[in-house]
C-alpha atoms as a PDB file:
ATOM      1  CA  UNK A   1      86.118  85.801  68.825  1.00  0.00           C
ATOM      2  CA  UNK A   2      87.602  84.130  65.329  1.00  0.00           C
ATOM      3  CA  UNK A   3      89.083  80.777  66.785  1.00  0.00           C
ATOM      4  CA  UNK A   4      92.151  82.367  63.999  1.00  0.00           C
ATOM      5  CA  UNK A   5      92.451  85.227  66.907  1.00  0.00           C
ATOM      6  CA  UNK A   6      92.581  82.758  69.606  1.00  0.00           C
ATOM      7  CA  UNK A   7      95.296  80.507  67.724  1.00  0.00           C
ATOM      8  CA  UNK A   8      97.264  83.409  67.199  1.00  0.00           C
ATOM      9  CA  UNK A   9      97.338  84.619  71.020  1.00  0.00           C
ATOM     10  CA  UNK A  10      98.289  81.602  71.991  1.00  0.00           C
ATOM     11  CA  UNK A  11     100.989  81.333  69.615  1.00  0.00           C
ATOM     12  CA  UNK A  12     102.412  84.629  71.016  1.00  0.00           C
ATOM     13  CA  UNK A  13     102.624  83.170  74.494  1.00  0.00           C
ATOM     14  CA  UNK A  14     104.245  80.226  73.513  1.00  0.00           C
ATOM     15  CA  UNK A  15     101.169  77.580  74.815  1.00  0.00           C
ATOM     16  CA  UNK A  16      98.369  75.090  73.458  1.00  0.00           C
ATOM     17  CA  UNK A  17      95.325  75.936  72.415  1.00  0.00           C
ATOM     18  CA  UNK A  18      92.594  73.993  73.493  1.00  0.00           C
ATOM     19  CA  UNK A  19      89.005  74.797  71.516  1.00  0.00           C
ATOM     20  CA  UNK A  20      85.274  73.497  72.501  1.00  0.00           C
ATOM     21  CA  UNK A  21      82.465  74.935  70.644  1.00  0.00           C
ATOM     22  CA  UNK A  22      79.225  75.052  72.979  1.00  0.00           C
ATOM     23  CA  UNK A  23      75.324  76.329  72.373  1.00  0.00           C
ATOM     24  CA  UNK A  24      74.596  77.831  75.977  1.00  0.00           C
ATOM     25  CA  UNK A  25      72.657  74.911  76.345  1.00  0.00           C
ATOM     26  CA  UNK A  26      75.555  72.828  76.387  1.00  0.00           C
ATOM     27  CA  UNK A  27      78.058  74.869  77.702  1.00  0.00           C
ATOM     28  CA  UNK A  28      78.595  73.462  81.079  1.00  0.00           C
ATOM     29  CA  UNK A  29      79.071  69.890  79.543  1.00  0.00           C
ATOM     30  CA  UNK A  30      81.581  70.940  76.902  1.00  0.00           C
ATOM     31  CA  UNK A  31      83.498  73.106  79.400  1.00  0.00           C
ATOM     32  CA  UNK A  32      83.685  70.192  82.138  1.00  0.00           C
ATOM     33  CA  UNK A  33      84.743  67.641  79.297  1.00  0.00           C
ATOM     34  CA  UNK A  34      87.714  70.137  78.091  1.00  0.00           C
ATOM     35  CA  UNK A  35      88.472  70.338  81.632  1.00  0.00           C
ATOM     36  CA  UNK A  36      88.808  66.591  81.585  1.00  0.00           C
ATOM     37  CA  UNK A  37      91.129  66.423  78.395  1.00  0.00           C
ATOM     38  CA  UNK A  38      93.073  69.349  80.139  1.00  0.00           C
ATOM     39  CA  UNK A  39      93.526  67.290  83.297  1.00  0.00           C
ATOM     40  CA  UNK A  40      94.239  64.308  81.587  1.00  0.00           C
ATOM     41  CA  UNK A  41      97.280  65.803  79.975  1.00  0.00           C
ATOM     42  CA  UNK A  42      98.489  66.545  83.276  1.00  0.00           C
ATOM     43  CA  UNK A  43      96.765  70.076  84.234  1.00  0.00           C
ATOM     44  CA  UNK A  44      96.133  70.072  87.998  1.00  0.00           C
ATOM     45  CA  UNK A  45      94.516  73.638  88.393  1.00  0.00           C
ATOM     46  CA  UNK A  46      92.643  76.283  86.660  1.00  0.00           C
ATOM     47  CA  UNK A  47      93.150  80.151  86.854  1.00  0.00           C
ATOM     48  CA  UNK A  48      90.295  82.006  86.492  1.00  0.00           C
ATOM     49  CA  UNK A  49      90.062  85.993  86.335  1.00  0.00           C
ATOM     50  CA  UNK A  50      86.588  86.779  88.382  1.00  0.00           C
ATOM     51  CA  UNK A  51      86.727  89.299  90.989  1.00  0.00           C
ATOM     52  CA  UNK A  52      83.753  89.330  93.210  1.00  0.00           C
ATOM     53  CA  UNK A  53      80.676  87.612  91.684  1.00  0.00           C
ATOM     54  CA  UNK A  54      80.008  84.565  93.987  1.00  0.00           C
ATOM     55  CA  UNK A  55      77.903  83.258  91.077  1.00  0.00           C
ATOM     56  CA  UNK A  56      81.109  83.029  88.892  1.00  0.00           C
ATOM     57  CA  UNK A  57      83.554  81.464  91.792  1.00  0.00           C
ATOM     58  CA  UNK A  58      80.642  79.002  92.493  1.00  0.00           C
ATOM     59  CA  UNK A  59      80.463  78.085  89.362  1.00  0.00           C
ATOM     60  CA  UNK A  60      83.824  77.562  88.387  1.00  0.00           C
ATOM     61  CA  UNK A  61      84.947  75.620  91.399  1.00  0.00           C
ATOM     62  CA  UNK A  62      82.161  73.610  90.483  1.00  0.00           C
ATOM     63  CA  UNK A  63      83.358  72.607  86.875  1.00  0.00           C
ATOM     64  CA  UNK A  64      86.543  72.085  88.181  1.00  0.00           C
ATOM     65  CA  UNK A  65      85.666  69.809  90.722  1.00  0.00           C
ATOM     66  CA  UNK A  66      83.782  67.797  88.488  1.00  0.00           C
ATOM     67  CA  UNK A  67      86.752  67.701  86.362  1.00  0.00           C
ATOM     68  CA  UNK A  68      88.777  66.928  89.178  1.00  0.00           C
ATOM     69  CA  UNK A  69      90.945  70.104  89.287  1.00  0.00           C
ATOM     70  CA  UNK A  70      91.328  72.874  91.596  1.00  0.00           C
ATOM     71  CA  UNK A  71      89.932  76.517  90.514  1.00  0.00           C
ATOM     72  CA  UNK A  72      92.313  79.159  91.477  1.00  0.00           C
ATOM     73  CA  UNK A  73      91.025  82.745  91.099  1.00  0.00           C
ATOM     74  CA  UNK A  74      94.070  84.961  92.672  1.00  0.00           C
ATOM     75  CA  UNK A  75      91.952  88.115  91.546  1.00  0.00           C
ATOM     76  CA  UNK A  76      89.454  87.411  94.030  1.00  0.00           C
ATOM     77  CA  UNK A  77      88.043  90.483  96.734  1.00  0.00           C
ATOM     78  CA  UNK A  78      90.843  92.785  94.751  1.00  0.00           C
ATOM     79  CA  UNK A  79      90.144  96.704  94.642  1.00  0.00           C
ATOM     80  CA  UNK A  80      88.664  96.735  90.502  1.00  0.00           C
ATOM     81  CA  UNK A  81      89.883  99.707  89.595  1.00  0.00           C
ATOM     82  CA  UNK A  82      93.630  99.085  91.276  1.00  0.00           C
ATOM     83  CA  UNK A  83      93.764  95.977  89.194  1.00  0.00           C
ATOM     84  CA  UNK A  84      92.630  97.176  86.093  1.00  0.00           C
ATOM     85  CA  UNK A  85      95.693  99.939  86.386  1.00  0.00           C
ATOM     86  CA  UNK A  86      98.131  97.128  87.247  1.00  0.00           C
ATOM     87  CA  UNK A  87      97.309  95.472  84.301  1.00  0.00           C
ATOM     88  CA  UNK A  88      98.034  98.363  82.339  1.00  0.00           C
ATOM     89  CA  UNK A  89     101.474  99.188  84.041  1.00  0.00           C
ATOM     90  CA  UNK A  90     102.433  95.446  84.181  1.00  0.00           C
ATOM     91  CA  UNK A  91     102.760  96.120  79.919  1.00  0.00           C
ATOM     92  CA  UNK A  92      99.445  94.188  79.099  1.00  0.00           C
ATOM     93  CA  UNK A  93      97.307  95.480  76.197  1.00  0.00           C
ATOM     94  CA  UNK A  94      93.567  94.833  75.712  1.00  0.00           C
ATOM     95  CA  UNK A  95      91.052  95.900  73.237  1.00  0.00           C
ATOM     96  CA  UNK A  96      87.149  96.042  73.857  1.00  0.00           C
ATOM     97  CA  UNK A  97      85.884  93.429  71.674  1.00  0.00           C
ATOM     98  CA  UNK A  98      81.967  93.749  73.034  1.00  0.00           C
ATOM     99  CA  UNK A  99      80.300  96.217  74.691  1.00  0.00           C
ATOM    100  CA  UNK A 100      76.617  95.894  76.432  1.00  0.00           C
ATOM    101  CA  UNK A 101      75.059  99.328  74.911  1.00  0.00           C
ATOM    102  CA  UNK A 102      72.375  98.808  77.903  1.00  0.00           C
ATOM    103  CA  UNK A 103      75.512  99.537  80.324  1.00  0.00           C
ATOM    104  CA  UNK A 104      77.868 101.655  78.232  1.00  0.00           C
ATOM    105  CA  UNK A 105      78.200 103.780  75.712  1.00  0.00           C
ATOM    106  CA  UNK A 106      79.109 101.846  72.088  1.00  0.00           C
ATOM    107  CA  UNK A 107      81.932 104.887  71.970  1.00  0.00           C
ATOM    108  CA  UNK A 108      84.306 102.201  73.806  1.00  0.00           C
ATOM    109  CA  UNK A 109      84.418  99.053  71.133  1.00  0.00           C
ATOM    110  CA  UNK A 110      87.675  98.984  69.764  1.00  0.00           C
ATOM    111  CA  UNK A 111      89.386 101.422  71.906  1.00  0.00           C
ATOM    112  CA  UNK A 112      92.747 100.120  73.683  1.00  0.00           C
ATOM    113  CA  UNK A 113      92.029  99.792  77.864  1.00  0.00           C
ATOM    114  CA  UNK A 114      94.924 102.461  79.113  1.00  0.00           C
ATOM    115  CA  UNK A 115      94.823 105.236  81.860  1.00  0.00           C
ATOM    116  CA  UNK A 116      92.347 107.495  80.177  1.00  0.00           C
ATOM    117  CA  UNK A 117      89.888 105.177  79.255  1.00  0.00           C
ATOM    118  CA  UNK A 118      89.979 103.803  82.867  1.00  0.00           C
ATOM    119  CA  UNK A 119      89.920 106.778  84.400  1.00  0.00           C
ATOM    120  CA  UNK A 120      86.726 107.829  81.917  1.00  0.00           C
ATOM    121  CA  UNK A 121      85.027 104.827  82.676  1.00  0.00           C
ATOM    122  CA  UNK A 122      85.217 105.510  86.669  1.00  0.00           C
ATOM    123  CA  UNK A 123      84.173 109.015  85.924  1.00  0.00           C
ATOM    124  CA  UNK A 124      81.113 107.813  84.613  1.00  0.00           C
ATOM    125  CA  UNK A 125      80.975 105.118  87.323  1.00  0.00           C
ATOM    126  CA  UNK A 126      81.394 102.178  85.351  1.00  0.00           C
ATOM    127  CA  UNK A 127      83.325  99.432  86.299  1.00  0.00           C
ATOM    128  CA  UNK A 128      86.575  99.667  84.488  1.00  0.00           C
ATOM    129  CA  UNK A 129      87.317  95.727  84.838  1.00  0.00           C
ATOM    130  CA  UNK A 130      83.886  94.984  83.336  1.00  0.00           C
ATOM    131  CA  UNK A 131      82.679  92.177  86.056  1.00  0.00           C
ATOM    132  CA  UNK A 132      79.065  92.868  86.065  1.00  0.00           C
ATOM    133  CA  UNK A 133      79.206  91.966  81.698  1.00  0.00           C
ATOM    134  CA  UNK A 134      79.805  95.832  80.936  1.00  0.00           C
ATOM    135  CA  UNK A 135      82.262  94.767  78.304  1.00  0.00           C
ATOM    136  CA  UNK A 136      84.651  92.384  77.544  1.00  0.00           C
ATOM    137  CA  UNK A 137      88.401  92.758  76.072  1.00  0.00           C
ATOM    138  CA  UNK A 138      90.963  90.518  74.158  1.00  0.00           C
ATOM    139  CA  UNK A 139      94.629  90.707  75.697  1.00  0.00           C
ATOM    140  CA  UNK A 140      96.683  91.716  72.307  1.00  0.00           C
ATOM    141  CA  UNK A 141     100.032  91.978  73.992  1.00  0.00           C
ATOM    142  CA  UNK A 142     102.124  91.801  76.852  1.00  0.00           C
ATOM    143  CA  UNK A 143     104.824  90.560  79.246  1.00  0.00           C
ATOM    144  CA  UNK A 144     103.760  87.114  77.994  1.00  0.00           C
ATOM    145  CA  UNK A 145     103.853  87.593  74.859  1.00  0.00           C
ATOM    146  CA  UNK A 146     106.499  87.120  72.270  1.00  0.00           C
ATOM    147  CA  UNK A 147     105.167  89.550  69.830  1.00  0.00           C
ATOM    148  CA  UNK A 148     101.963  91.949  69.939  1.00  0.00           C
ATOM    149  CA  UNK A 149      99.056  90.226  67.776  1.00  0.00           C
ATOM    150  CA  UNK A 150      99.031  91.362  64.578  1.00  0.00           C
ATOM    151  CA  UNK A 151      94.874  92.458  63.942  1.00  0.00           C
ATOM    152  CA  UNK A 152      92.972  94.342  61.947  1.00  0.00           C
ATOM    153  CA  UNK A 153      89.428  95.781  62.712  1.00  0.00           C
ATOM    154  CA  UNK A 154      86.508  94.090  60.957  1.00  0.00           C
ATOM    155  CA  UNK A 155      82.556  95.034  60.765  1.00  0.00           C
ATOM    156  CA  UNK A 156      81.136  96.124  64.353  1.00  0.00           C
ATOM    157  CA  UNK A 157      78.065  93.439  64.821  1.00  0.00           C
ATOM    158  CA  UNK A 158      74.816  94.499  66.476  1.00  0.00           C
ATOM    159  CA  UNK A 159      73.517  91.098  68.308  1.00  0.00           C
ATOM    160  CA  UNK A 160      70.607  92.363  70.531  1.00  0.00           C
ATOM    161  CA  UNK A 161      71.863  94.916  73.420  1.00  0.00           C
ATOM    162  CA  UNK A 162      75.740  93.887  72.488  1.00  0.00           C
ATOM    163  CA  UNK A 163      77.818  95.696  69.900  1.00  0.00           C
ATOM    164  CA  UNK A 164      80.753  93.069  68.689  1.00  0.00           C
ATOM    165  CA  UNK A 165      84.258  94.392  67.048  1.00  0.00           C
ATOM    166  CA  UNK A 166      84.887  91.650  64.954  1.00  0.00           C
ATOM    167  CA  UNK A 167      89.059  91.148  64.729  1.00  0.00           C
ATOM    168  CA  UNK A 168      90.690  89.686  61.719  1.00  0.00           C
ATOM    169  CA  UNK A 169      94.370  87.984  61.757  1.00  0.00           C
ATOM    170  CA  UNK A 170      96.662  91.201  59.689  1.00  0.00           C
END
């Protein structure tokens, strides 16, 4: 995602952006040391969004702990397809920004995540929150948000088994 994109979400809910650029070499490192800069200016705990994947929760509470923060994931054992339609009747919007064409079909990028889309997704038994890397989504607007981001569609990328919906500031 354009760091642009990411400036302007967080400009729509009203908070700081903090930015670390990592190979997947390095991730871990740059992750823990932004975790570090976000606890030194006072952040206690992190909230992350993983469901089920002990891998994920592991990991995270890891970092933190390094870091010296708590991880928080209230998500955690939920019903997937419950949450994904809370989400959606909460007011949020997302778009698919990626899609892993090994998992699902490339018919998906770009499309908004609403009730028929979830309910199309289940019908073809995937996994309409995307936890197992089905597909991943940008939040464009919602109860949070001060205005709806204001995007236009780019060039979809092909990078390997991924199919990438590049999103460009209006």
């Amino acid at each position: 995602m354009r760091p642009e994109v990411l400036a302007l979400q967080a400009q729509a809910m009203g908070l700081p952006q903090r930015l670390g650029r990592a190979s997947w070499n390095g991730y871990r490192e740059v992750f823990v040391e932004q975790l570090r800069a976000a606890a030194d200016d006072g952040t206690r705990a992190v909230v992350f969004g993983d469901i089920d994947l002990d891998a994920h929760r592991e990991w995270e509470e890891a970092v933190c702990a390094e870091a010296g923060l708590d991880a928080i994931l209230p998500l955690w054992q939920e019903a997937r397809a419950d949450l994904v339609r809370e989400f959606v009747d909460a007011g949020f919007s997302a778009r698919i920004v990626m899609v892993n064409t090994a998992l699902v079909d490339e018919k998906w990028l770009g499309r908004t995540l609403d009730h028929p889309l979830i309910e199309d997704m289940l019908a073809e038994g995937v996994d309409p929150c995307g936890e197992a890397g089905e597909f991943h989504t940008l939040v464009v607007d919602g109860p949070l948000f001060n205005k709806p981001l204001a995007l236009r569609d780019g060039e979809a990328a092909k990078l390997g088994e991924y199919r990438a919906l590049d999103l460009l500031p209006a």
